[in-house]
Every structure is written in C-alpha cells, then in structure tokens.
Protein backbone atom coordinates (compact mmCIF):
# COMPACT_ATOMS: atom_id res chain seq x y z
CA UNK A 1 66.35 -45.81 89.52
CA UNK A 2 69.13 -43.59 91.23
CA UNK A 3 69.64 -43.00 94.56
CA UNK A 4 70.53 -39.97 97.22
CA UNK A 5 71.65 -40.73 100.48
CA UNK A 6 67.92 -39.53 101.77
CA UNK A 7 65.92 -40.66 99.08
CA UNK A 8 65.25 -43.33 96.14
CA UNK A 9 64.75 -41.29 92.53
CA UNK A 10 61.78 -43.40 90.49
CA UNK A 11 62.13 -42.79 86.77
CA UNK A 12 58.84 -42.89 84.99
CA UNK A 13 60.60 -44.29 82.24
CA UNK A 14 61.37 -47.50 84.13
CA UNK A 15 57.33 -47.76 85.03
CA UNK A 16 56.30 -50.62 83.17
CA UNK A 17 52.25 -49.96 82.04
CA UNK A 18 49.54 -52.52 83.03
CA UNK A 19 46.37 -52.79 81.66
CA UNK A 20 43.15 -52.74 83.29
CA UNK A 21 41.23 -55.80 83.18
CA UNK A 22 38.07 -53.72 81.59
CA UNK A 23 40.47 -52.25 78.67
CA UNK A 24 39.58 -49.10 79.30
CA UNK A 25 43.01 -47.78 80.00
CA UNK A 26 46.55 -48.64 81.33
CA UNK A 27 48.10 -47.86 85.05
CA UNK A 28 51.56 -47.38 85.97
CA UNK A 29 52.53 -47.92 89.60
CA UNK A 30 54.46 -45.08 91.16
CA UNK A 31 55.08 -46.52 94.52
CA UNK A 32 53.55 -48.72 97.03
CA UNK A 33 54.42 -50.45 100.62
CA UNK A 34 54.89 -53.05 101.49
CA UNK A 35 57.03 -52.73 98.08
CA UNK A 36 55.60 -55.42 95.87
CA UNK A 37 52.55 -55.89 97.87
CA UNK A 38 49.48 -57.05 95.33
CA UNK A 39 46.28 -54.57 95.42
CA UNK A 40 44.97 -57.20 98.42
CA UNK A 41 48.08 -56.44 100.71
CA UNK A 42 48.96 -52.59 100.18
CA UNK A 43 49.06 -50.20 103.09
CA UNK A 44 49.18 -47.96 100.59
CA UNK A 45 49.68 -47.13 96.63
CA UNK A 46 50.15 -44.65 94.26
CA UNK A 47 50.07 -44.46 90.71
CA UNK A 48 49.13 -42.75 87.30
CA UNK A 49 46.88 -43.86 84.88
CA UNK A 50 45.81 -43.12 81.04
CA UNK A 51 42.16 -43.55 81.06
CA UNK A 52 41.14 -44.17 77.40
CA UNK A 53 36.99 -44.92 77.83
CA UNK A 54 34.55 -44.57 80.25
CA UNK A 55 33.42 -47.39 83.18
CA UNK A 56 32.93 -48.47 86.17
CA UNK A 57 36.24 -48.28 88.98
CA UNK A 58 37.31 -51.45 90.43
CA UNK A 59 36.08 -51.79 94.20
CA UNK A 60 38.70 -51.50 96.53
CA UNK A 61 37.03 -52.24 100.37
CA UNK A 62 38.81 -50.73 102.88
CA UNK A 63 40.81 -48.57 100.87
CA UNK A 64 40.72 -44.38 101.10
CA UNK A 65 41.42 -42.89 97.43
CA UNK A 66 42.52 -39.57 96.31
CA UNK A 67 42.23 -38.75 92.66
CA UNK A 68 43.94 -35.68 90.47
CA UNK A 69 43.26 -34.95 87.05
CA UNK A 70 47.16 -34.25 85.60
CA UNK A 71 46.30 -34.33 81.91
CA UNK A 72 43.02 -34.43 79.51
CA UNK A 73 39.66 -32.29 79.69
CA UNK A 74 38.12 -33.98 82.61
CA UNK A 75 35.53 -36.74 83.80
CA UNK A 76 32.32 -37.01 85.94
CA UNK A 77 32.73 -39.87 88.32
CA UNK A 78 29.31 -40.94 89.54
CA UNK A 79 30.43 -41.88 93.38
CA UNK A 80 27.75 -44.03 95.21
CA UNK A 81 25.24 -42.86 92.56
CA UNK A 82 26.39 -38.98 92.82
CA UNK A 83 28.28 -37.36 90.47
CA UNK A 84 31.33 -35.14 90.94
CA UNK A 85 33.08 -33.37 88.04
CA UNK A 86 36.80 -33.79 88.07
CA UNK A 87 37.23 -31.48 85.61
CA UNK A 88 40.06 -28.95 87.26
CA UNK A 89 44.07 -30.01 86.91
CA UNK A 90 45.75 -30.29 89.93
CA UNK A 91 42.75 -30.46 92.48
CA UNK A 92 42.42 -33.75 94.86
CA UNK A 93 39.43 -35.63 95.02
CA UNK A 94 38.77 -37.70 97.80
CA UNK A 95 36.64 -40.61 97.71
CA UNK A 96 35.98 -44.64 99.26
CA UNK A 97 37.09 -47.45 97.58
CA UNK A 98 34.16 -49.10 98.79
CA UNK A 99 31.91 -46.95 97.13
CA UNK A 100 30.17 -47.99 93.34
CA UNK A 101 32.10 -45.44 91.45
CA UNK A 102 31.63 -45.17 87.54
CA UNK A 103 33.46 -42.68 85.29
CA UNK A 104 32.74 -40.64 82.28
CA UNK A 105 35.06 -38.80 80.03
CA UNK A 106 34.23 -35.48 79.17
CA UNK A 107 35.77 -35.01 76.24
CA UNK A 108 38.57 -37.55 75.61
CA UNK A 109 41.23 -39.17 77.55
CA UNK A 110 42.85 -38.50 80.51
CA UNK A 111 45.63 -39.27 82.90
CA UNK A 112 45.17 -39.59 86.76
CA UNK A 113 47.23 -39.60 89.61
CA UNK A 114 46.00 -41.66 92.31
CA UNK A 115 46.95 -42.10 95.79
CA UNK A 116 44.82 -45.54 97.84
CA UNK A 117 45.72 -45.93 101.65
CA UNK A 118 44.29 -49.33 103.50
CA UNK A 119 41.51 -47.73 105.86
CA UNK A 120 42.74 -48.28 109.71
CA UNK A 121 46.80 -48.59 108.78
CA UNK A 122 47.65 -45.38 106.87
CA UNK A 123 46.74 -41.76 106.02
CA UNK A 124 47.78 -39.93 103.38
CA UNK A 125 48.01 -35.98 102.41
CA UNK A 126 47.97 -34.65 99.09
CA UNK A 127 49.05 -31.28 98.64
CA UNK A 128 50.59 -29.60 95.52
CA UNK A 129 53.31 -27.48 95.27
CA UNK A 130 54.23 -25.31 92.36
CA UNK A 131 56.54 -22.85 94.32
CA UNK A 132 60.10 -23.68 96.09
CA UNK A 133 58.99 -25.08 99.48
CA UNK A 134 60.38 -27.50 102.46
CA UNK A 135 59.02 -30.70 102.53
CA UNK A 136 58.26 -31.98 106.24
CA UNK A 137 58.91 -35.46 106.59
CA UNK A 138 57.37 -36.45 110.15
CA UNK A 139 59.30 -39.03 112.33
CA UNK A 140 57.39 -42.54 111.76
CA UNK A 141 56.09 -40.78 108.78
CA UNK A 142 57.29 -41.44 104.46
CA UNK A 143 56.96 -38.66 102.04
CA UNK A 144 56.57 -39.21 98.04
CA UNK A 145 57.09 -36.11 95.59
CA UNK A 146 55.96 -36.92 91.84
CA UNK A 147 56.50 -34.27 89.66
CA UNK A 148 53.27 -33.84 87.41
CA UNK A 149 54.29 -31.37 85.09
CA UNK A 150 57.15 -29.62 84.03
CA UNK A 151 60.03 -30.55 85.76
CA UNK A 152 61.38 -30.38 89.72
CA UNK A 153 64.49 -30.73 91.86
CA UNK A 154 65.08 -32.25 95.02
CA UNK A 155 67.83 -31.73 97.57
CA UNK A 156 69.65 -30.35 93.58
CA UNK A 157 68.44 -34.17 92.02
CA UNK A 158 66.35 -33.34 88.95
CA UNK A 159 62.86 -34.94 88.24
CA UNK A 160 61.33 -34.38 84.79
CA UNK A 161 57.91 -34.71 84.21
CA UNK A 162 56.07 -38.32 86.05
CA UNK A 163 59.28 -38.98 87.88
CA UNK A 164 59.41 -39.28 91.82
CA UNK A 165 61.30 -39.13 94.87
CA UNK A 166 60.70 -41.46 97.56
CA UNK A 167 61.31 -40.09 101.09
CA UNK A 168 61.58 -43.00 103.65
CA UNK A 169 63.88 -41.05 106.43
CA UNK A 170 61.87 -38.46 108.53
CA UNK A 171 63.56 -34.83 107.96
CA UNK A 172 63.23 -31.61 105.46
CA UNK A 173 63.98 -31.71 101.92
CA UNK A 174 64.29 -28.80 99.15
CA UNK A 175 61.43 -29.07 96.55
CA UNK A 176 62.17 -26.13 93.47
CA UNK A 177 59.22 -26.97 91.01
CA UNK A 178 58.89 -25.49 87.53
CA UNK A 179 55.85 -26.62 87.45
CA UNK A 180 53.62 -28.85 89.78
CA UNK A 181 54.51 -31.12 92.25
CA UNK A 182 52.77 -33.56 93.96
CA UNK A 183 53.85 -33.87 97.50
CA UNK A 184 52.60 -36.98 99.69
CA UNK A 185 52.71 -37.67 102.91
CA UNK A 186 51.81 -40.89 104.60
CA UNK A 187 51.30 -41.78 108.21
CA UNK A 188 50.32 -44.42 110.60
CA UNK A 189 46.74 -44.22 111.27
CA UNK A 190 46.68 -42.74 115.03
C-alpha cells in the first residue's frame, strides 16, 4: 500500500483472493467501508473477480450492484428470470442484489469488476475513463479509481493494471489513463 497526501494507493498485488463458497471462481476485494466491514455490514464494496464456471450469484438484499466485464468473452446473467448479455468490455451493468440472478459463461472465463452499495445509505457512479480527465470528488462524497487495463497515473502516482486509488478527501485529482480506468464515485443516499 503507499500513500499520497490525498489518497491511499491499493496494490493488486497485496489483494489476497477468496474463494466463493460455490467454487466457481475466486474474488479479490478492492475496497469497502466501513473498512473491514463483512458482506452483512458494508455501505458499500468493490471488487474483482475470476469467474471460472457458471451459477447462480449469491443474494445480497438490500444491496444495488454494478457489474463490468474487464477480461474474458462474456456471460448471460439470467436477472429475475431475464437474461442480459454482458458480453461488451468496459460497459456497466446495473442490477439488485435482491434479485435471483444466475450466470452463464459464454465461452470461458472471465473477470468482473463489481461495485455493491447498501440500498438507502449510499450511491455509487461508474463511469470509465480512457482519456486524461479531472476527477470530481464532491464534499461528503469518496471517489475510487481502479485501473482495469493498461496502466494509469494519478496526481503523477502510477497504477498498473488492477491497482487503485482511494479518494477519501473531497477535491479534483489528475487521472492520465493508457488504457481504462474505472472511476467511482460514492455518495450518501439524499
């Protein structure tokens, strides 16, 4: 982990990987808050995950998700029995962690990048960048970058490819991307 005087650098390579209970593939936690918070106590979480085999999603009640295919040909997930193809790099899906949702690999295995908020508390907006742009950190408001491929810099700190920046302190930072970015934003639920 290293450290600006804005912002906390999170080095994929210090992600531990934890497997799903169903085997069907391993997640590794980006960020959450309350930091350390289990999946019954998060105001909100992000993280990426290798999906190896098809299955059903765990149910998360009262939890908003946004999913992005980074890596991999693609799924169908089958939300609340319809199915959506996720099947495009780089494009959000937004879905309820309430609803049944079962997934099916198109052609092999993937990685995801997900982003859960607890209904009520927080919102959170998932753009991506892949050109130099300002990041807006609203007052009350945190900001996460993850660069999803190639590589990024921050303020002039360097992320390589699954690393992240963690922006706790309301204000504008520098994102140069050579490659795509992730850029979060979460906010109290008004």
């Amino acid at each position: 982990m290293t450290s600006s005087e804005r912002f906390q650098v999170l080095r994929a390579s210090e992600r531990p990987a934890t497997a799903w209970l169903n085997g069907g593939g391993v997640t590794r936690e980006v960020a959450g808050f309350p930091a350390g918070a289990g999946l019954d106590a998060f105001d909100w979480r992000v993280s990426l995950a290798d999906v190896a085999s098809a299955g059903p999603f765990s149910a998360f009640p009262g939890i908003d998700r946004v999913i992005t295919l980074v890596e991999g040909p693609g799924m169908a997930l089958t939300v609340d029995g319809t199915e959506r193809l996720v099947d495009e790099p780089f494009r959000p899906f937004a879905f309820s962690g309430d609803a049944t949702t079962d997934c099916r690999l198109l052609a092999g295995p993937v990685v995801d990048f997900n982003v859960m908020t607890r209904r009520g508390r927080v919102e959170a907006a998932v753009d991506l960048a892949v050109t130099t742009t300002a990041v807006d950190v609203p007052a009350g408001s945190t900001g996460l970058l993850v660069c999803l491929a190639g590589a990024a810099s921050v303020d002039g700190v360097e992320l390589a490819r699954y690393d992240a920046a963690l922006l706790p302190t309301s204000g504008t930072y520098e994102l140069h991307p050579e490659g795509t970015t992730a850029v979060v934003t979460f906010s109290p639920t008004r």
